[in-house]
C-alpha atoms as a PDB file:
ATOM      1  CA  UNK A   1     142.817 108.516 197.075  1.00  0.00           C
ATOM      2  CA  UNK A   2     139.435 107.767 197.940  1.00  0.00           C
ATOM      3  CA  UNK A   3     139.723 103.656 198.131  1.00  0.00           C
ATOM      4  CA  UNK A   4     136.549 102.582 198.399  1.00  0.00           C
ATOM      5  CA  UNK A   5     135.236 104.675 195.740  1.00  0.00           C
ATOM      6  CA  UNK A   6     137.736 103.918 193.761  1.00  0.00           C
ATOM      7  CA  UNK A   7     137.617 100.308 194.102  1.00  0.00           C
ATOM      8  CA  UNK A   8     133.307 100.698 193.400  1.00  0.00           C
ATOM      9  CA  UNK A   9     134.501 101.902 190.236  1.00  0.00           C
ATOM     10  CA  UNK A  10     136.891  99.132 189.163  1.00  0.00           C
ATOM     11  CA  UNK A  11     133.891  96.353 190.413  1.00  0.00           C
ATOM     12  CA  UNK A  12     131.392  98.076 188.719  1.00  0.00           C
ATOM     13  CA  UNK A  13     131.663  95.796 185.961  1.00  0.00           C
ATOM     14  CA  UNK A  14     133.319  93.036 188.129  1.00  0.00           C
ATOM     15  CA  UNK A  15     132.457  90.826 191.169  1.00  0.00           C
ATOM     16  CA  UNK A  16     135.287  90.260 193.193  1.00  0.00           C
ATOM     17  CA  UNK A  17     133.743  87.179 194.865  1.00  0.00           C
ATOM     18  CA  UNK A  18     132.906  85.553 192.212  1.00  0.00           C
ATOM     19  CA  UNK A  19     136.452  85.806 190.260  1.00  0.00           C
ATOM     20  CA  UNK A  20     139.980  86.169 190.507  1.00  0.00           C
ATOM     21  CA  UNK A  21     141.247  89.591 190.344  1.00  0.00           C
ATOM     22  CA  UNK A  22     144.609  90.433 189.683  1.00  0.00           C
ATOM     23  CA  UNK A  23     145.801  94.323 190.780  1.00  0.00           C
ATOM     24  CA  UNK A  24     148.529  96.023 190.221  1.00  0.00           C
ATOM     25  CA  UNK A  25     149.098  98.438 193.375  1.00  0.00           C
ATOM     26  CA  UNK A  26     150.997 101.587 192.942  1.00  0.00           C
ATOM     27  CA  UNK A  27     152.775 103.259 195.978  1.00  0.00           C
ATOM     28  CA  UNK A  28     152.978 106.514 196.502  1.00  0.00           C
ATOM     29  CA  UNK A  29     156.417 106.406 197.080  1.00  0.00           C
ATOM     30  CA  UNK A  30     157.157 104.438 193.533  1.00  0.00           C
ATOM     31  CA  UNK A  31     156.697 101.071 194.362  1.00  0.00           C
ATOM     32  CA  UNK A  32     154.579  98.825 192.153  1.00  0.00           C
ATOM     33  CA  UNK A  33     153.278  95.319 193.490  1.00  0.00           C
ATOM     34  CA  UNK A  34     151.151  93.091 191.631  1.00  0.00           C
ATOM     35  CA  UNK A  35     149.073  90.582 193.280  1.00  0.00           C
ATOM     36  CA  UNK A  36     145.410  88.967 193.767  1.00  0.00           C
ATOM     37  CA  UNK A  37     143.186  90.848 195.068  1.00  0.00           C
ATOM     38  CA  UNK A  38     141.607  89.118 198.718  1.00  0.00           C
ATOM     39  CA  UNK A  39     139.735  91.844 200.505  1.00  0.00           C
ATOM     40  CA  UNK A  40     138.744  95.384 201.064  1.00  0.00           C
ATOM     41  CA  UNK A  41     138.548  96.426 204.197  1.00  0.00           C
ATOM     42  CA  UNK A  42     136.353 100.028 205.526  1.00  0.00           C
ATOM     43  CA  UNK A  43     137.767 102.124 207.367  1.00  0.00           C
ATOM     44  CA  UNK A  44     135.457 101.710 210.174  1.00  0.00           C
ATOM     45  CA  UNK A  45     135.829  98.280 210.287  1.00  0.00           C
ATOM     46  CA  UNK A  46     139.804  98.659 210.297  1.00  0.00           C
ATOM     47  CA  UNK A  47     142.387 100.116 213.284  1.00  0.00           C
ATOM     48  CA  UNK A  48     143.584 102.830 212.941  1.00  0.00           C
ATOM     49  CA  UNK A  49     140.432 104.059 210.960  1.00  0.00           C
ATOM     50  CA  UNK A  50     142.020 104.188 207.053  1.00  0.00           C
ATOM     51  CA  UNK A  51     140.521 101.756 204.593  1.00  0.00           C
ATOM     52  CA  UNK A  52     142.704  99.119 203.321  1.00  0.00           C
ATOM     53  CA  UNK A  53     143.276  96.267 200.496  1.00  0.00           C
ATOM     54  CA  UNK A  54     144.780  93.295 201.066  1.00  0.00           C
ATOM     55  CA  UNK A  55     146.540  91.110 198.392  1.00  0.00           C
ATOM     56  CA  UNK A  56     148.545  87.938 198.003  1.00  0.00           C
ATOM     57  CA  UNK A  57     152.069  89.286 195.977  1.00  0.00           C
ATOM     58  CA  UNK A  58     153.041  87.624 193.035  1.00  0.00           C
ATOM     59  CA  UNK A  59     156.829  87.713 194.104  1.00  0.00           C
ATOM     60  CA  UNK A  60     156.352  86.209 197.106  1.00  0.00           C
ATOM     61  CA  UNK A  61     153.279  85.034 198.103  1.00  0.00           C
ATOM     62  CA  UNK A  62     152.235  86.955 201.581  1.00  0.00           C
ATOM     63  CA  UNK A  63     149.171  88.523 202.205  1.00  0.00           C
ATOM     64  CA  UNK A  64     150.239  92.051 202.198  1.00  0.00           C
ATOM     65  CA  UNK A  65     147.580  95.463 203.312  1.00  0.00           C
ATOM     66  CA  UNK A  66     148.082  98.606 202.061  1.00  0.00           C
ATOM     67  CA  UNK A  67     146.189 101.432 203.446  1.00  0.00           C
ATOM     68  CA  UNK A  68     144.482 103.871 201.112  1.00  0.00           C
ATOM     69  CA  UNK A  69     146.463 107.057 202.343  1.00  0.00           C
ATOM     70  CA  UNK A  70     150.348 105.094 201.288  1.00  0.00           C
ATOM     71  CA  UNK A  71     148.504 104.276 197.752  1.00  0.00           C
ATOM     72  CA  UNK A  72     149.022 106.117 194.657  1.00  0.00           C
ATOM     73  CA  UNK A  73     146.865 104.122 191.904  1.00  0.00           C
ATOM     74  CA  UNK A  74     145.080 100.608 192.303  1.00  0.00           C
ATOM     75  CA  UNK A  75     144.419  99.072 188.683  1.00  0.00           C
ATOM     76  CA  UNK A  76     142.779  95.534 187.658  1.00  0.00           C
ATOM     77  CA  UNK A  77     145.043  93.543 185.320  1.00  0.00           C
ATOM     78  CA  UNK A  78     143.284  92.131 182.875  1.00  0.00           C
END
């Protein structure tokens, strides 16, 4: 998955600064979190060099990253 092209996509229609958006982050291994969204981070701006999102979980609260090469689908929830 290409995450920041993917999440262009999703803000197309959307600014993520000026709302709250909720995700629902799919794992490649199965998982499913759900969460708002908090930041998007480049993968020249991160270590090691992946791009990641970072979320606050619904079930229990923490800020949680995921980088884009453990993801299997990022969705908004409307």
């Amino acid at each position: 998955m290409d995450l920041i092209q993917h999440m262009r996509r999703l803000f197309a229609e959307r600014n993520p600064d000026e709302m709250d958006i909720r995700l629902r982050v799919t794992y490649q291994d199965g998982t499913v979190l759900t969460g708002k969204y908090t930041a998007l981070v480049g993968p020249l701006d991160n270590e090691p060099e992946i791009a990641e999102i970072d979320f606050y979980r619904d079930d229990n609260g923490a800020l949680t990253g995921a980088y884009e090469d453990e993801l299997a689908d990022v969705e908004i929830m409307e």
